[in-house]
Protein backbone atom coordinates (compact mmCIF):
# COMPACT_ATOMS: atom_id res chain seq x y z
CA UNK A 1 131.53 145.57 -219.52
CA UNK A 2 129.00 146.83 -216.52
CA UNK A 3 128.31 150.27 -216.43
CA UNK A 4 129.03 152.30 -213.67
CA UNK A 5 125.04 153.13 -213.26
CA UNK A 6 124.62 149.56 -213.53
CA UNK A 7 127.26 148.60 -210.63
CA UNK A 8 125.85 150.91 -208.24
CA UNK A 9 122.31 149.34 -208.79
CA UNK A 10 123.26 146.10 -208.22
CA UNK A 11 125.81 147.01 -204.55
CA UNK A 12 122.79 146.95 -202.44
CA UNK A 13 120.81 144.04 -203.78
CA UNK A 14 124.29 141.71 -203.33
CA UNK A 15 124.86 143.48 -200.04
CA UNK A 16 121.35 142.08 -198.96
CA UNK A 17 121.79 138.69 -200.02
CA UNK A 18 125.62 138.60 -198.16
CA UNK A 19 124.10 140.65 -194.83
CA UNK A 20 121.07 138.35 -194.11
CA UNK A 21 123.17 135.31 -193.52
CA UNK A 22 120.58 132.84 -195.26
CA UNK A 23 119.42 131.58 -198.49
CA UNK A 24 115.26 132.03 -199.26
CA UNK A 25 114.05 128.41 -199.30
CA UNK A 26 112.37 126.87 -202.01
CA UNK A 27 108.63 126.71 -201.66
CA UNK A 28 107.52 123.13 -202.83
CA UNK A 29 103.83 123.59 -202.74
CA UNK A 30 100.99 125.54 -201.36
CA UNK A 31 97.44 124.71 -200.83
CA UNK A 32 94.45 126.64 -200.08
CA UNK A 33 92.66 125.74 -196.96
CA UNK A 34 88.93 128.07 -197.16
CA UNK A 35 88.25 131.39 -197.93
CA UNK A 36 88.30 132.93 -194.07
CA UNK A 37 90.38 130.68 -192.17
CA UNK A 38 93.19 131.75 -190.37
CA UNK A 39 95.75 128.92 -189.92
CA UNK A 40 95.48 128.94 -185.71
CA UNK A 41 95.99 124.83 -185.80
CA UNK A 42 99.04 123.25 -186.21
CA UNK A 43 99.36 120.51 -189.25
CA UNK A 44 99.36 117.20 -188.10
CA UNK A 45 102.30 115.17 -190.41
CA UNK A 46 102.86 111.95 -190.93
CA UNK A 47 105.75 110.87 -192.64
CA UNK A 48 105.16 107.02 -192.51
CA UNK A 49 102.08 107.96 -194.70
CA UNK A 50 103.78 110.83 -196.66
CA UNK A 51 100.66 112.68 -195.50
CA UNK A 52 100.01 116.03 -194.17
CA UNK A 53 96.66 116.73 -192.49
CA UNK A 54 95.30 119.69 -191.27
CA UNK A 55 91.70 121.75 -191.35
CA UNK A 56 89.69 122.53 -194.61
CA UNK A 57 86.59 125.39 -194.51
CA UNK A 58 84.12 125.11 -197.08
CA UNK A 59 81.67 128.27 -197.01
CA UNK A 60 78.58 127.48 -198.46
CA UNK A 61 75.54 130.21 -198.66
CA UNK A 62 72.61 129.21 -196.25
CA UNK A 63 69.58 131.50 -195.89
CA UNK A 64 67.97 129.49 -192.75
CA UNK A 65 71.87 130.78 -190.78
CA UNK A 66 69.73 133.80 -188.80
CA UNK A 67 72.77 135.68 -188.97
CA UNK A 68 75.12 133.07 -187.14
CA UNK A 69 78.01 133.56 -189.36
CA UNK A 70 77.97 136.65 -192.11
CA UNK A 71 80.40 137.72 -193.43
CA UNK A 72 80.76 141.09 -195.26
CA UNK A 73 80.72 142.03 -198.57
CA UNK A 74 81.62 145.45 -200.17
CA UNK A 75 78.79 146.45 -202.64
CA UNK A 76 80.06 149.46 -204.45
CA UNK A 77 82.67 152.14 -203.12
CA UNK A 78 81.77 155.74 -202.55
CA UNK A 79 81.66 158.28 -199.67
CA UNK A 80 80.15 156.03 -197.56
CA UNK A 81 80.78 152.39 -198.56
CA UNK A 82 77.69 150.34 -198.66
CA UNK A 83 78.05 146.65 -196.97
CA UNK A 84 75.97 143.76 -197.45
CA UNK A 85 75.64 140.85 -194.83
CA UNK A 86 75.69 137.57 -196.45
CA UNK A 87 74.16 134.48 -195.06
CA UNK A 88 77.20 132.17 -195.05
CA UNK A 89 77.67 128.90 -193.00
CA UNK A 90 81.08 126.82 -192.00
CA UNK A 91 82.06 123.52 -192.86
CA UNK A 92 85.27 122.24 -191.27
CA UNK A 93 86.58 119.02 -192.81
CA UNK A 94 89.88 117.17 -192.01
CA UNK A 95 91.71 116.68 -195.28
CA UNK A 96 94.69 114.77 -196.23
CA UNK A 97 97.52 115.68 -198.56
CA UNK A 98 100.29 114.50 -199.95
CA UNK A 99 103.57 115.87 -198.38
CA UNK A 100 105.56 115.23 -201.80
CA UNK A 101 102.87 117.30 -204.07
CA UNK A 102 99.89 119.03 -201.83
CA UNK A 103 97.54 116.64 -204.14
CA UNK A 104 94.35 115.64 -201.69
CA UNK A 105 94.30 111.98 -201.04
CA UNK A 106 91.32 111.73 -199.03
CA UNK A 107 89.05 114.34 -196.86
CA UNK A 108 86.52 113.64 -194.40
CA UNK A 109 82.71 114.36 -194.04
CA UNK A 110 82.04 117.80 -192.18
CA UNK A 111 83.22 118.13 -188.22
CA UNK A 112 83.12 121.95 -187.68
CA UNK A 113 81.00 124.74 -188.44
CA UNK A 114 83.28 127.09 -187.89
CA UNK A 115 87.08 128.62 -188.84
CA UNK A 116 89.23 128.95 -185.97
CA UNK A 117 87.17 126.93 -182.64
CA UNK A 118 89.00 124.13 -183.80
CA UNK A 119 91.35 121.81 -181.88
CA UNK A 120 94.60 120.53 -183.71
CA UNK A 121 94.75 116.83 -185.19
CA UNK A 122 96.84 114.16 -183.66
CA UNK A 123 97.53 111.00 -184.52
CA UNK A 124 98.16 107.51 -182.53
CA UNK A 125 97.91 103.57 -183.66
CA UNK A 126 96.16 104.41 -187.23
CA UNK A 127 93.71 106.90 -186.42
CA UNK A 128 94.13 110.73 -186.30
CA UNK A 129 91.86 112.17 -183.40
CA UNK A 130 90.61 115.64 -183.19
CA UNK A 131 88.12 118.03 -181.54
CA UNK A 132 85.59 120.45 -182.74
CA UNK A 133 83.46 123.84 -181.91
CA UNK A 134 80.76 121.25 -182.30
CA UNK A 135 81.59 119.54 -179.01
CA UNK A 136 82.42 116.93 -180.61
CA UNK A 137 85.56 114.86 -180.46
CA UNK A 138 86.21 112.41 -183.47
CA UNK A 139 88.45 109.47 -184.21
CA UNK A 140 89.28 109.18 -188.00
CA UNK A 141 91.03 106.19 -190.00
CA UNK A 142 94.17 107.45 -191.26
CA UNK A 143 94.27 106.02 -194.44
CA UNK A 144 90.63 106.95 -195.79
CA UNK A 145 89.31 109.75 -193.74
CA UNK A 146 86.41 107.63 -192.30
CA UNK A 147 85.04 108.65 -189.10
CA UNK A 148 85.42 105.50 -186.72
CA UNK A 149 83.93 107.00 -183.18
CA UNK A 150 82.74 110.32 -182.40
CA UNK A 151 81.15 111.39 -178.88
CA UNK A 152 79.83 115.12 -177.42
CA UNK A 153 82.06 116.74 -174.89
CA UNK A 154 79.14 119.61 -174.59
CA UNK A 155 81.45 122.23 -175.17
CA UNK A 156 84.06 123.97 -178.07
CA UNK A 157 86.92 121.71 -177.91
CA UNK A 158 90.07 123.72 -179.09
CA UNK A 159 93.10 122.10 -177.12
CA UNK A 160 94.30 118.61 -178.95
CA UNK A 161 92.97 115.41 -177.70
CA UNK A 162 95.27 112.94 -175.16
CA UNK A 163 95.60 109.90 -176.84
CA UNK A 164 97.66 106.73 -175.52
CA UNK A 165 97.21 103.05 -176.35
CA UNK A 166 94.93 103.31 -172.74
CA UNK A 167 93.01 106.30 -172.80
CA UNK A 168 91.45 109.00 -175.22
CA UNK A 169 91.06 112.56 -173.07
CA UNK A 170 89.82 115.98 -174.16
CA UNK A 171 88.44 119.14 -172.33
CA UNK A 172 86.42 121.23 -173.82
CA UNK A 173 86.01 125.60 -172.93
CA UNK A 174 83.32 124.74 -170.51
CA UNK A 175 85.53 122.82 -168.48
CA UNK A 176 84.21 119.46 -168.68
CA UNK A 177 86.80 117.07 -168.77
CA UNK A 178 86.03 113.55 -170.20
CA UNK A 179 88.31 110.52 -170.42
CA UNK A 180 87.58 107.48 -172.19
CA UNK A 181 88.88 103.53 -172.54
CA UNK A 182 90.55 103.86 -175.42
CA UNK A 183 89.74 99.57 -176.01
CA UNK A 184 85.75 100.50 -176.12
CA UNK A 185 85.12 104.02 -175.02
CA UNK A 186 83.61 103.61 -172.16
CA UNK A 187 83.74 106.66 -170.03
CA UNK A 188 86.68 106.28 -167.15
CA UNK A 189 85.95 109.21 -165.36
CA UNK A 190 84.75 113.27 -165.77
CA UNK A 191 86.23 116.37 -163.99
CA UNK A 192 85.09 119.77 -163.97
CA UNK A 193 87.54 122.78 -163.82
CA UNK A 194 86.29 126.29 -164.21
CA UNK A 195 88.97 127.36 -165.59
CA UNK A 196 88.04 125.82 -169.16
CA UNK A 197 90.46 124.42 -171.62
CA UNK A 198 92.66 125.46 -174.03
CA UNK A 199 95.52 123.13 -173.85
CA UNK A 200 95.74 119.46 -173.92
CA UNK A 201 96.06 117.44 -171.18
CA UNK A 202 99.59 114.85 -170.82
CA UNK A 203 100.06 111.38 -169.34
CA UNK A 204 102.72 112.00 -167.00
CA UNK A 205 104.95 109.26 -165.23
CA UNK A 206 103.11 111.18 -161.67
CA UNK A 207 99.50 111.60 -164.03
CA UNK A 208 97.22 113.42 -165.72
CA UNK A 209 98.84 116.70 -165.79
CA UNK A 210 97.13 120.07 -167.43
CA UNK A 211 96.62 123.47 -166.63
CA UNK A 212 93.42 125.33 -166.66
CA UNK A 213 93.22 128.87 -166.12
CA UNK A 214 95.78 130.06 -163.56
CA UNK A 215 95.87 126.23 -161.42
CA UNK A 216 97.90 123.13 -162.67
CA UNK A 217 96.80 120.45 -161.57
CA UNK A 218 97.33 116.32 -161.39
CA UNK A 219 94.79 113.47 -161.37
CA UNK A 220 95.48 110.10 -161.08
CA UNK A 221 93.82 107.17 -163.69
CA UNK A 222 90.63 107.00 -161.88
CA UNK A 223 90.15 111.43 -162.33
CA UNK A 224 90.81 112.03 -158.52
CA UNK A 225 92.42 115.17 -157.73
CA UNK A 226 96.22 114.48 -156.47
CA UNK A 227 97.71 117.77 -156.49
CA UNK A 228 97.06 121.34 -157.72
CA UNK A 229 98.95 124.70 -157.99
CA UNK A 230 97.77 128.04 -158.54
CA UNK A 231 99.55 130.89 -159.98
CA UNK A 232 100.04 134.01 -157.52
CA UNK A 233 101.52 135.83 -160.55
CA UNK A 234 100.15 140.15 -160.95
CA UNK A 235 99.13 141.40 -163.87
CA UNK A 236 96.86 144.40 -165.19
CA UNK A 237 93.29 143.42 -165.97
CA UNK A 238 91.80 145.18 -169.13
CA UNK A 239 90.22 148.03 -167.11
CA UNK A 240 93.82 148.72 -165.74
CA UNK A 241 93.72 147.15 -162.53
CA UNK A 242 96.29 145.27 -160.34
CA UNK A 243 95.02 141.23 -159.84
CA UNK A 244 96.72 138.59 -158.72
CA UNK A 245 96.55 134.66 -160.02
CA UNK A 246 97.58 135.51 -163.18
CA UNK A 247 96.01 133.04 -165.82
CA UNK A 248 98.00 130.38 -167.95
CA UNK A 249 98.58 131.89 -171.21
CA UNK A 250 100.29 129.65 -173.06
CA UNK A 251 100.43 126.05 -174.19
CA UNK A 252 102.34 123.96 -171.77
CA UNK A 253 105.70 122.75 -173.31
CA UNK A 254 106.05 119.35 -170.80
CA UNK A 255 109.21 117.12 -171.36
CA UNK A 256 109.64 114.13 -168.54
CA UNK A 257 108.84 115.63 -165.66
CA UNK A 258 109.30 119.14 -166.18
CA UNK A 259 106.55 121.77 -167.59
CA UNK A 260 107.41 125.41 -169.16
CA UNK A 261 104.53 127.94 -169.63
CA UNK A 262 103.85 131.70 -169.71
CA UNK A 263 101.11 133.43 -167.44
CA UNK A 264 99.36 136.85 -168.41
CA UNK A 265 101.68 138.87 -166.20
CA UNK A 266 104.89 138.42 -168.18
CA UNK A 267 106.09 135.14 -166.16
CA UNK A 268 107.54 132.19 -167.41
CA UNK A 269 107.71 128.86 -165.26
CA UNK A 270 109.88 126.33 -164.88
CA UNK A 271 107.82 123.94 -163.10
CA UNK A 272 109.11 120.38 -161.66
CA UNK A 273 106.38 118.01 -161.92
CA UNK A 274 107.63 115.64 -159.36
CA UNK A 275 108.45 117.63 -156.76
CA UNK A 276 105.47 119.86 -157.77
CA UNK A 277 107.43 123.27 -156.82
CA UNK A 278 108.18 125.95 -159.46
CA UNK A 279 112.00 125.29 -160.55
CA UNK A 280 112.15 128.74 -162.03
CA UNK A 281 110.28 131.94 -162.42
CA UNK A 282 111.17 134.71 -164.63
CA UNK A 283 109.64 137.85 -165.80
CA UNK A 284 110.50 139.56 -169.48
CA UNK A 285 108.34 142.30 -170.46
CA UNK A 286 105.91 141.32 -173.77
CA UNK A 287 105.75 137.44 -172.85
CA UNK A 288 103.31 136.37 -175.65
CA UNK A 289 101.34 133.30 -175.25
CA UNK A 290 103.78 131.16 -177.98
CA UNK A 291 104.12 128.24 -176.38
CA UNK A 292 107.82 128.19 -174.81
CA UNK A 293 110.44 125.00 -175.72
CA UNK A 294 113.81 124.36 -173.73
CA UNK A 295 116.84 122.52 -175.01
CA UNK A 296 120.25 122.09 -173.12
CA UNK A 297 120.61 125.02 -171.06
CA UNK A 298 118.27 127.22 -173.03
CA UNK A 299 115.04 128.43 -172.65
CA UNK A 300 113.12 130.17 -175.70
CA UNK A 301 109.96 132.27 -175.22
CA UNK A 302 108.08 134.40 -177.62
CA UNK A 303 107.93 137.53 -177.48
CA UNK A 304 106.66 140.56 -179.06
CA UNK A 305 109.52 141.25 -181.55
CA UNK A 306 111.12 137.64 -181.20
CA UNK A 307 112.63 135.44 -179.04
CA UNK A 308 113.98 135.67 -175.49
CA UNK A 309 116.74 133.28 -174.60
CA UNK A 310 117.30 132.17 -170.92
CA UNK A 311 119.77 130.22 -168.80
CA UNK A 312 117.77 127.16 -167.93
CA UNK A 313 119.29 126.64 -164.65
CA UNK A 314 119.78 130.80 -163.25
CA UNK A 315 117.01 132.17 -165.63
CA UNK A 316 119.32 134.97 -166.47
CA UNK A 317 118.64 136.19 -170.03
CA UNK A 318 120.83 134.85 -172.55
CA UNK A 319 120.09 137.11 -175.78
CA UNK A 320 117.11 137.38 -178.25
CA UNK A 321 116.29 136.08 -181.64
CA UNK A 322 114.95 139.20 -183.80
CA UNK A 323 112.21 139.20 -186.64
CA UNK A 324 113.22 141.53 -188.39
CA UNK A 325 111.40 141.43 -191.80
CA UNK A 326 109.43 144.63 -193.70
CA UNK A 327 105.60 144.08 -193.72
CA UNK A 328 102.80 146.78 -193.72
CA UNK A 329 100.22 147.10 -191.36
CA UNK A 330 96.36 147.74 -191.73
CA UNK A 331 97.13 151.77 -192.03
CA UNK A 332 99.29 150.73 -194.55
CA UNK A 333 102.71 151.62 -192.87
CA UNK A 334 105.57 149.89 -193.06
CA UNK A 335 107.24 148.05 -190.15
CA UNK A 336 110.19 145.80 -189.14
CA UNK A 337 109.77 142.95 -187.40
CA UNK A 338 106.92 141.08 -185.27
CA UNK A 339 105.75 139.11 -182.45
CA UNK A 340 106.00 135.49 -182.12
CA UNK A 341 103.04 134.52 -180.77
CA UNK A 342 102.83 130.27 -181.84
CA UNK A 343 105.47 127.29 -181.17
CA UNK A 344 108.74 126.33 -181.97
CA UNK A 345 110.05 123.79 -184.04
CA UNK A 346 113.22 121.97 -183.25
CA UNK A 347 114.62 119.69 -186.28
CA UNK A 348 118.60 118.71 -186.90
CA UNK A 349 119.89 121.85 -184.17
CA UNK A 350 117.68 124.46 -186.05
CA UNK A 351 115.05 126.49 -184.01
CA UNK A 352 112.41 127.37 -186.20
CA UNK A 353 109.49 129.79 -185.48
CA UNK A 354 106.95 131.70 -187.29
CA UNK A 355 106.42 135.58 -186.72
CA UNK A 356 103.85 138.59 -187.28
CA UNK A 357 105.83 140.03 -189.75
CA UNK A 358 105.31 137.17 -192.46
CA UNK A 359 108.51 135.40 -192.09
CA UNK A 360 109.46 131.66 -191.12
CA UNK A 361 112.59 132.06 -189.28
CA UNK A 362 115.47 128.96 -188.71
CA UNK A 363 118.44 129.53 -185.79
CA UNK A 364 121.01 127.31 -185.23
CA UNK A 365 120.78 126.47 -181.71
CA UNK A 366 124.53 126.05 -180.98
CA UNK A 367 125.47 129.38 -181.81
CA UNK A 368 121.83 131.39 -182.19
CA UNK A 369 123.16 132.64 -185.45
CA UNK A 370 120.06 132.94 -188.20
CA UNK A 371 119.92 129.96 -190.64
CA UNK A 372 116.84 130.66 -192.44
CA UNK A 373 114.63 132.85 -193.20
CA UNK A 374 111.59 131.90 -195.73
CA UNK A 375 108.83 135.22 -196.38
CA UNK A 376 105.48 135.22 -197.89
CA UNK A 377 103.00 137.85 -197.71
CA UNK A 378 100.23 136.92 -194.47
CA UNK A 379 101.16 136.62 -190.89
CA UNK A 380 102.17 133.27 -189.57
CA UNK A 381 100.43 133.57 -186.03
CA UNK A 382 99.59 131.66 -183.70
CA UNK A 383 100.46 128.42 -184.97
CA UNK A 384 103.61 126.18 -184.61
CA UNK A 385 105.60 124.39 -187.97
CA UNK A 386 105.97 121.11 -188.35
CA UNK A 387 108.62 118.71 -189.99
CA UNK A 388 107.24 116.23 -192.27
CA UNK A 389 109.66 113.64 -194.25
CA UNK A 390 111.35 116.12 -196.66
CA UNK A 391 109.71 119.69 -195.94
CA UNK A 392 108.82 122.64 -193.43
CA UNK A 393 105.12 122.84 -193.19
CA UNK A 394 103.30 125.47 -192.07
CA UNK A 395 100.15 127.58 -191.90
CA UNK A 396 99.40 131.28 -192.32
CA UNK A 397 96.41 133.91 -192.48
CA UNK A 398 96.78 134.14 -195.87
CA UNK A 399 94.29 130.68 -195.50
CA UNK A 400 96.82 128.47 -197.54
CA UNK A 401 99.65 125.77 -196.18
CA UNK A 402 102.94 125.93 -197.53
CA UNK A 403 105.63 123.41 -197.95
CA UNK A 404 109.26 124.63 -197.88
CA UNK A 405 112.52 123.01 -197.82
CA UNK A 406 114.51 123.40 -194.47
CA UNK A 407 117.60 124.52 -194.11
CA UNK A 408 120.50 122.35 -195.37
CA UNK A 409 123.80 123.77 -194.64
């Protein structure tokens, strides 16, 4: 027979497990990507290969760095706590791993030489093509990790590569836009925006479309300018002054002819491509620069303690997804909840979405009622999940990737 003492310890764990409406998913496998890097990239899968492939950082020591990278070390703790600067230098390398186990089946040579100026894989007709902080952007053979083609943008290159069975196109910060053949590589044309780049570019049924700083804009094959829009959005500058032309913030979410980004002053678009005219505009205080997704009549945006649902079609707000996990903060206080600051995954009606607070969250998009909710101990920031052939995958600060199960009902 249970004690009494015993019941009443065990009311509030059960009460837990019936109040959060989801089961704690499985984790499969986790792997650990580099002593310093920050997942900021999101994991390129590929379930006709039953491979994942993301970003590796190997630190090696390197006296001739002249202080380039150092990282700090704590030598002994006392009043006063002595540091030393070590001479450290980045290697970034691609690596490959198996979605069923995490084992490494192949990784490539160096690309980077750093931990977060990286631009996230993709993958088209065999080869996975990425760009670096070196300039560089690289084309890689899928099923060995060789490097096939490589060519120097001048410039970080953070924002994913445009690849089609045409053209290979990447920008880099500088704003140098290249596009190549993809056949033999010739250049096809080069732009320059001042704006820089942080977001890929997308072959549109009207063109080239991308966004760099506060202007959209839309070239045709041969890189002339066809149309551009700038943002007349306000927003408060770091000094605490009114400006106008806010700056795109986030990633653009672009489906057909229709694009859905965030700008610095709280605004979300809903811009038609075709008709190039804003469709919607709507402001929600604490817009963070996640990129947003719609589907049906929904719009999701991050925000910075969840999600904010609109009416596609009005804009009126629908609701709000909370994050509402228990995590402790660098003064070591406990809080509730974070900000969703990278994309959204949508897979079999479930909205999934990583958050501040160390939690991988899953809601059904029919009735926004929470499906899942998987925790670890690092912020997942900044980054987007993605659905391989059996699992969840996704990055974190905590420098590892982790493979979950998704939610089966």
């Amino acid at each position: 027979m249970i004690s009494r003492r015993s019941f009443l310890f065990f009311i509030p764990f059960l009460s837990f497990i019936v109040l959060s409406g989801c089961g704690r998913s499985e984790e499969v496998w986790r792997y650990d990507l580099g002593e310093t890097l920050k997942v900021q990239t999101v994991p390129l899968t590929l379930p006709e290969h039953g491979l994942v492939i993301t970003w590796k950082v190997l630190i090696t020591k390197d006296e001739t760095a002249e202080g380039r990278y150092v990282i700090p070390r704590v030598q002994r703790i006392k009043p006063g706590i002595a540091l030393e600067l070590e001479q450290k230098r980045f290697k970034a390398v691609l690596v490959a791993l198996e979605e069923d186990n995490g084992e490494v089946r192949w990784e490539t040579e160096p690309l980077g030489e750093s931990d977060q100026n990286l631009s996230s894989p993709v993958y088209h007709g065999g080869s996975v093509f990425v760009g670096s902080d070196t300039g560089r952007v690289y084309e890689i053979d899928a099923s060995n990790g060789e490097i096939l083609w490589s060519e120097d943008t001048g410039g970080w290159v953070t924002a994913a590569p445009l690849v089609t069975d045409r053209f290979i196109a990447a920008g880099n910060e500088n704003g140098r836009l290249v596009c190549w053949s993809r056949e033999d590589k010739k250049v096809l044309f080069e732009k320059h925006f001042s704006g820089g780049f942080r977001d890929s570019l997308f072959l549109t049924p009207h063109g080239f479309f991308g966004a760099s700083g506060n202007t959209l804009f839309l070239l045709d094959e041969r890189g002339a300018l066809f149309k551009s829009w700038e943002s007349d959005d306000k927003y408060i500058d770091y000094d605490g002054i009114e400006k106008k032309n806010a700056p795109i913030t986030s990633p653009l979410f672009v489906e057909g002819s229709t694009a859905l980004f965030a700008t610095r002053g709280d605004y979300l678009h809903l811009f038609d491509i075709a008709a190039w005219e804003d469709e919607l505009r709507v402001y929600e205080a604490g817009l963070t620069p996640a990129r947003p997704v719609f589907f049906g009549d929904t719009i999701a945006a991050g925000t910075e303690t969840g999600v904010a649902l609109f009416d596609r079609i009005t804009g009126e707000k629908k609701g709000e997804l909370n994050t509402d996990h228990r995590w402790m903060d660098f003064d070591l206080k406990f809080r509730k909840g974070g900000a969703v600051n990278g994309g959204f995954l949508l897979h079999e009606g479930i909205l999934y979405f990583g958050s501040y607070d160390y939690a991988l969250y899953g809601y059904d998009t029919a009735t926004f009622e929470r499906r899942y909710k998987f925790a670890i101990k690092h912020h997942i920031d900044r980054t987007t999940p993605a659905m391989g052939s059996k699992y969840l995958i996704f990055g974190a600060d905590s420098h590892h990737l982790y493979a979950v199960r998704p939610y089966e009902p």
